[in-house]
C-alpha atoms as a PDB file:
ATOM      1  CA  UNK A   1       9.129  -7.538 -49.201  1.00  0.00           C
ATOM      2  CA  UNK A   2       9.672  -4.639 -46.746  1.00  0.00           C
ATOM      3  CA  UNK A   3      10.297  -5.313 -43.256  1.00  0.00           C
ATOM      4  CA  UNK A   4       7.828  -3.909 -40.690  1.00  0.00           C
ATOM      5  CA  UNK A   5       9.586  -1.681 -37.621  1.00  0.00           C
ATOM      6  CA  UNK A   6       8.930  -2.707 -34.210  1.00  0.00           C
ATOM      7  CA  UNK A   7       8.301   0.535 -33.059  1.00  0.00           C
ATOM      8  CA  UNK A   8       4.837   0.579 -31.475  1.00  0.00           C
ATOM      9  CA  UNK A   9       4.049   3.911 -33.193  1.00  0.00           C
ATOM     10  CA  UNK A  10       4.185   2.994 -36.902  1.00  0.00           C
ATOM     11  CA  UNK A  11       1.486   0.103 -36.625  1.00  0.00           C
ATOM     12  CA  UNK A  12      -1.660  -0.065 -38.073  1.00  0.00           C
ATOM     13  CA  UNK A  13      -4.490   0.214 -35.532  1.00  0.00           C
ATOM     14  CA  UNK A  14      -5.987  -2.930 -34.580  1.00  0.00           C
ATOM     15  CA  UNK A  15      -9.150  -2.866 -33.573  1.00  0.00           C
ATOM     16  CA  UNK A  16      -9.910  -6.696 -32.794  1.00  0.00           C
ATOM     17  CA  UNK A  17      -9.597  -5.946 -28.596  1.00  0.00           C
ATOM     18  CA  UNK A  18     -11.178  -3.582 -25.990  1.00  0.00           C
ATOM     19  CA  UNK A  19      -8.525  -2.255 -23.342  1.00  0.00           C
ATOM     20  CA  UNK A  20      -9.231  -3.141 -19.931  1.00  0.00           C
ATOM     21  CA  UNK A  21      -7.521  -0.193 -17.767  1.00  0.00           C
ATOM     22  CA  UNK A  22      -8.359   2.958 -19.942  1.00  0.00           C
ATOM     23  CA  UNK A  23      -8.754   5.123 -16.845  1.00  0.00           C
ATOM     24  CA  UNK A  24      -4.228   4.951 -16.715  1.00  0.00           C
ATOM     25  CA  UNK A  25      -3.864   6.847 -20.032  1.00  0.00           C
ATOM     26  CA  UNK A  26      -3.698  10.318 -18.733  1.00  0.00           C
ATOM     27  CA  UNK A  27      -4.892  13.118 -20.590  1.00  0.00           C
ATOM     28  CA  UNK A  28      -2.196  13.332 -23.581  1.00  0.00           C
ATOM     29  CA  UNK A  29      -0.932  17.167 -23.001  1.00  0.00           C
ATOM     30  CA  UNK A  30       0.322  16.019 -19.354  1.00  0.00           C
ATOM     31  CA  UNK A  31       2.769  13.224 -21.491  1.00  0.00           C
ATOM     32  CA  UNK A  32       3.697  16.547 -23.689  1.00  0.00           C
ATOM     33  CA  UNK A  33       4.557  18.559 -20.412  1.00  0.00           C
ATOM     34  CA  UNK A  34       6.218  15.396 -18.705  1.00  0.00           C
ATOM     35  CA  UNK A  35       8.699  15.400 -21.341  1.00  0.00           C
ATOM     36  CA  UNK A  36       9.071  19.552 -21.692  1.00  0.00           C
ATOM     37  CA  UNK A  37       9.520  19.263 -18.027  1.00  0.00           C
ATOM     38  CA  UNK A  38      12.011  16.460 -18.385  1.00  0.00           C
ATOM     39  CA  UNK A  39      13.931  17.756 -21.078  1.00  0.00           C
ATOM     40  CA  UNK A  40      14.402  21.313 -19.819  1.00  0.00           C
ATOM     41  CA  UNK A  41      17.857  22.778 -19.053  1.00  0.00           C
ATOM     42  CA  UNK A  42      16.818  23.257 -15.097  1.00  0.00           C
ATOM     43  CA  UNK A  43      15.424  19.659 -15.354  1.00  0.00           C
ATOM     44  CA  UNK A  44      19.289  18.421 -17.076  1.00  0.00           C
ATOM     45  CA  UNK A  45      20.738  20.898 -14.253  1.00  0.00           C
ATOM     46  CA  UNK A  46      18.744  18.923 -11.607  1.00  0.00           C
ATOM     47  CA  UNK A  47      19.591  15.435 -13.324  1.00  0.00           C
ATOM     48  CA  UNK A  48      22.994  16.177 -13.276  1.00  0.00           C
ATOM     49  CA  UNK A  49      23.414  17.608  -9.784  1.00  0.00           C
ATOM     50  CA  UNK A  50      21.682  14.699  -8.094  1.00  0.00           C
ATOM     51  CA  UNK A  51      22.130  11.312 -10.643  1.00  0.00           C
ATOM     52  CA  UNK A  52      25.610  12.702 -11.894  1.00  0.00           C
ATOM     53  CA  UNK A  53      24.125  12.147 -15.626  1.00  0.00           C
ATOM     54  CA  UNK A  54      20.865  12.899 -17.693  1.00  0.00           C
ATOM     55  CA  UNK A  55      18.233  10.953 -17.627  1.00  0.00           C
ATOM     56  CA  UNK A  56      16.156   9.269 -20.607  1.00  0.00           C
ATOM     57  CA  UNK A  57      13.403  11.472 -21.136  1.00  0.00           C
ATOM     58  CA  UNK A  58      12.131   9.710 -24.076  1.00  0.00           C
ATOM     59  CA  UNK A  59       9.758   7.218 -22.729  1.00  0.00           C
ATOM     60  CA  UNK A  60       7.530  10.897 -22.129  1.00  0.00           C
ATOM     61  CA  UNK A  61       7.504  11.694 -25.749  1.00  0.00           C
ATOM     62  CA  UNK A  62       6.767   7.630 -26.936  1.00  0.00           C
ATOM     63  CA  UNK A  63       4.024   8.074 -24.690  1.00  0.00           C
ATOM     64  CA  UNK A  64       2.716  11.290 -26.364  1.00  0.00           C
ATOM     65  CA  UNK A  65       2.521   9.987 -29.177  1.00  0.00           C
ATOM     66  CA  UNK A  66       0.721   6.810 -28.546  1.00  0.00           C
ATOM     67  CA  UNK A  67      -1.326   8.876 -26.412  1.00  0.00           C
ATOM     68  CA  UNK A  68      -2.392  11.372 -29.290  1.00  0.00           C
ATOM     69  CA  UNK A  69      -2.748   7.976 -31.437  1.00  0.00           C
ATOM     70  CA  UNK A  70      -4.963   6.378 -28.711  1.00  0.00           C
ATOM     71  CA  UNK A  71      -6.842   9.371 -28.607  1.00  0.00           C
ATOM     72  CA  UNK A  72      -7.325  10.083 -32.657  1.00  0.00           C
ATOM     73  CA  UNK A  73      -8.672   7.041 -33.415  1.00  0.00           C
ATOM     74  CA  UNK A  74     -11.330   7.622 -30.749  1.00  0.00           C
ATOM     75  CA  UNK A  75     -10.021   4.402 -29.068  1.00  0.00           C
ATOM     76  CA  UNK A  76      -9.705   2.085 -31.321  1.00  0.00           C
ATOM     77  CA  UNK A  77      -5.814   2.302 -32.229  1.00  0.00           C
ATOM     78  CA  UNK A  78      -5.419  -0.550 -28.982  1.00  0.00           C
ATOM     79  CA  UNK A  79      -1.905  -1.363 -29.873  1.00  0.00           C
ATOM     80  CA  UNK A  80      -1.018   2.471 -28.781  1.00  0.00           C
ATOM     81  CA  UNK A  81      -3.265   2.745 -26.158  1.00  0.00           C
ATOM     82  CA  UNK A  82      -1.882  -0.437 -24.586  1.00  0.00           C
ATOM     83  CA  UNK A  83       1.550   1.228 -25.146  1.00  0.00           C
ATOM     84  CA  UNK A  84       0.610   3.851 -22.373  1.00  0.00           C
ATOM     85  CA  UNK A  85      -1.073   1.612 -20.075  1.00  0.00           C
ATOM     86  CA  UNK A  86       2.033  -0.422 -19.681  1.00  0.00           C
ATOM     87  CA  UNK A  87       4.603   2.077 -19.889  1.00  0.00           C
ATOM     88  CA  UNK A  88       2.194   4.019 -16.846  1.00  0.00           C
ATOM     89  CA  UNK A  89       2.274   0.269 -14.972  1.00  0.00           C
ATOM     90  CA  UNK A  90       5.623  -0.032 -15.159  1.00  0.00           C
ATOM     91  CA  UNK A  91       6.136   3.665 -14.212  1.00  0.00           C
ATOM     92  CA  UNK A  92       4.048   2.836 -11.707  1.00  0.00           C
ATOM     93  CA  UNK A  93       5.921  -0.430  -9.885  1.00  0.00           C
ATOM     94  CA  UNK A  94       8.945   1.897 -10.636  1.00  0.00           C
ATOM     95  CA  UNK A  95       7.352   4.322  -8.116  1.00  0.00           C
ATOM     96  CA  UNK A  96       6.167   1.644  -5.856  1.00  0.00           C
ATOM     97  CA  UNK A  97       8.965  -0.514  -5.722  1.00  0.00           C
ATOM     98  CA  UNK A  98      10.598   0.512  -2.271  1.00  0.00           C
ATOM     99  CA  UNK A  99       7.157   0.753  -0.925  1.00  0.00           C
ATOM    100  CA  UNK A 100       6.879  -2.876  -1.800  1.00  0.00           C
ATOM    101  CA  UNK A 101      10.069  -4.064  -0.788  1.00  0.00           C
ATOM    102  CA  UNK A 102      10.069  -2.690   2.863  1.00  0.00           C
ATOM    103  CA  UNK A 103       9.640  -5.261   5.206  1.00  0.00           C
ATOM    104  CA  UNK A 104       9.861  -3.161   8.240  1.00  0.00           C
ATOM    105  CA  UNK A 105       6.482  -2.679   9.208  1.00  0.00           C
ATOM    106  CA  UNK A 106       3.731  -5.295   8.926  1.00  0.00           C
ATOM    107  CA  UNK A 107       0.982  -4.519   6.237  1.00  0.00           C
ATOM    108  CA  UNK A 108      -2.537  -4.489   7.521  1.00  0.00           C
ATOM    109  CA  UNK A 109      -5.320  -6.255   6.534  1.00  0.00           C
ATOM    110  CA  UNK A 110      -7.848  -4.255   8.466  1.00  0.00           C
ATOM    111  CA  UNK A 111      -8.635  -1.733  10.954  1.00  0.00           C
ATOM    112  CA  UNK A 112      -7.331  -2.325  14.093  1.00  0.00           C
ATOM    113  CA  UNK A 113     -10.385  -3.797  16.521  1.00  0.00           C
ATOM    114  CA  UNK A 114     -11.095  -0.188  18.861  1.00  0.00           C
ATOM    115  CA  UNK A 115     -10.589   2.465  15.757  1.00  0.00           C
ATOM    116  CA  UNK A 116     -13.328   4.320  16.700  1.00  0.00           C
ATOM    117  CA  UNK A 117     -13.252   4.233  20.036  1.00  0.00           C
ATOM    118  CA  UNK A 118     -14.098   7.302  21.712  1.00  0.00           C
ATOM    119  CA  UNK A 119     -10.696  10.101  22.853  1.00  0.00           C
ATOM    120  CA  UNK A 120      -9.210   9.945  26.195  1.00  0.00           C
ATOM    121  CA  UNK A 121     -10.771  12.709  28.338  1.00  0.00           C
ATOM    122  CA  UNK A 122      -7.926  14.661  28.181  1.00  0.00           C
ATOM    123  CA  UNK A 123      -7.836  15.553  24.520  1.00  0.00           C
ATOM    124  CA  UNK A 124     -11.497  15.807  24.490  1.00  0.00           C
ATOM    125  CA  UNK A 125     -11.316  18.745  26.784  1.00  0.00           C
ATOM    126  CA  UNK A 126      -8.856  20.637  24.789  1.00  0.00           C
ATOM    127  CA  UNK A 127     -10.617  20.101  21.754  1.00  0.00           C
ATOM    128  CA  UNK A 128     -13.890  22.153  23.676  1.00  0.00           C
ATOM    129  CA  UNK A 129     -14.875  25.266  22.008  1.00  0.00           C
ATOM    130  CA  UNK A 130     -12.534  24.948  19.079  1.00  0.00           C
ATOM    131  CA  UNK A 131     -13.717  25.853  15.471  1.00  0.00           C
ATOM    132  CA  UNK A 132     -13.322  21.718  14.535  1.00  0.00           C
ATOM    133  CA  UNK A 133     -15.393  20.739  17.199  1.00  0.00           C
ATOM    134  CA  UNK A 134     -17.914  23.523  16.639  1.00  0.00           C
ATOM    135  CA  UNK A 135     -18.057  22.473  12.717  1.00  0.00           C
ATOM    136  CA  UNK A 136     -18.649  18.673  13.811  1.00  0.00           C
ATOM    137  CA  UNK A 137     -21.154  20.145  15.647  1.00  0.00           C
ATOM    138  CA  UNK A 138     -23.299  22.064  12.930  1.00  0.00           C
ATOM    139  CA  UNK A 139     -22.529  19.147  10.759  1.00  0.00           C
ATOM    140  CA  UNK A 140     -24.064  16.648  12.832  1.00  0.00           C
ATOM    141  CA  UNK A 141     -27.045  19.106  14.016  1.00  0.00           C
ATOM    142  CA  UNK A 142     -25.724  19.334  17.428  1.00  0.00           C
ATOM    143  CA  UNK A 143     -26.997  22.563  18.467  1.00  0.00           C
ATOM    144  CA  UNK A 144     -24.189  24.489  20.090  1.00  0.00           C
ATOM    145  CA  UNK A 145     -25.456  27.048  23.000  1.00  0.00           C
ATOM    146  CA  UNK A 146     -23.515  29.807  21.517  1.00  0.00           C
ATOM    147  CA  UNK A 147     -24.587  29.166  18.066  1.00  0.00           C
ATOM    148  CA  UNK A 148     -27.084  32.566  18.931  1.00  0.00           C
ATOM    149  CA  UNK A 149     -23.980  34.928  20.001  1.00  0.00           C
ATOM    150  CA  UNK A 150     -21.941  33.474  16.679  1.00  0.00           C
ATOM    151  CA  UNK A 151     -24.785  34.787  14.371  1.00  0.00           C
ATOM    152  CA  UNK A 152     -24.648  38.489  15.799  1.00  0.00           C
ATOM    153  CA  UNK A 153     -22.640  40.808  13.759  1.00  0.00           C
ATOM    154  CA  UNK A 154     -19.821  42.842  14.717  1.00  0.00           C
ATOM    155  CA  UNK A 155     -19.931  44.684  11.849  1.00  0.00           C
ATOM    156  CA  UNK A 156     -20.321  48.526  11.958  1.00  0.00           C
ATOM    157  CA  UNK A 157     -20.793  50.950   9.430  1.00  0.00           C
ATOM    158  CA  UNK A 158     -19.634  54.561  10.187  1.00  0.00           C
END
């Protein structure tokens, strides 16, 4: 009897189950330059320089190839496409994780009450005449009074 690897990239495709979050596996050639990227000598420079060591640049290339797995068997290789999507999770909560754990501020759970209130007078007055307001004008159909002089030409042809 031989003895099956647990490497994710040597199974057979199973096609018994639909993935749920598809719209994670990025398009495979950005897992191909993740890992060029990674593994380039200014990239080990960099690595080096600010983490005193390399770092593992191999989860880039396991997802390359699940990725070009995924994407030859037109989707139905789920065991590799679920590869990505939980390598790009936990990428993900990697990249999220000091974001989660600050407890400084206090989250949200909607817009303050007066969001759109109107601007103090102040700002409103230096914000006359300038090209913002004069867009939010000709986006809302405001007319502007000097919407005639803006349409003359200064051009001249000599």
């Amino acid at each position: 009897m031989s003895e099956k690897s647990e490497n994710v990239e040597t199974k057979e495709p199973n096609t018994k189950a639909k993935l749920d979050d598809t719209w994670a596996i990025r398009p495979c050639h950005l897992y191909k330059d993740e890992y060029d990227d990674c593994s380039s000598f200014k990239a080990r420079f960099h690595q080096y320089f600010i983490h005193g060591q390399d770092t593992d640049c191999s989860q880039w290339l396991t997802d390359f190839r699940n990725c070009e797995r995924y994407e030859k068997s037109n989707g139905n290789d789920t065991e590799a496409g679920a590869a990505v999507i939980k390598s790009e999770e936990q990428r993900r909560l990697t990249r999220l994780r000091a974001h989660l754990a600050n407890d400084t501020w206090t989250k949200r759970k909607q817009p303050p009450e007066d969001w759109a209130k109107p601007l103090p007078e102040w700002l409103q007055k230096r914000n006359e005449n300038t090209y913002l307001e004069l867009k939010q004008k000709e986006l809302s159909g405001v007319a502007t009074e000097t919407q005639g002089e803006e349409q003359r030409s200064f051009c001249a042809i000599m």
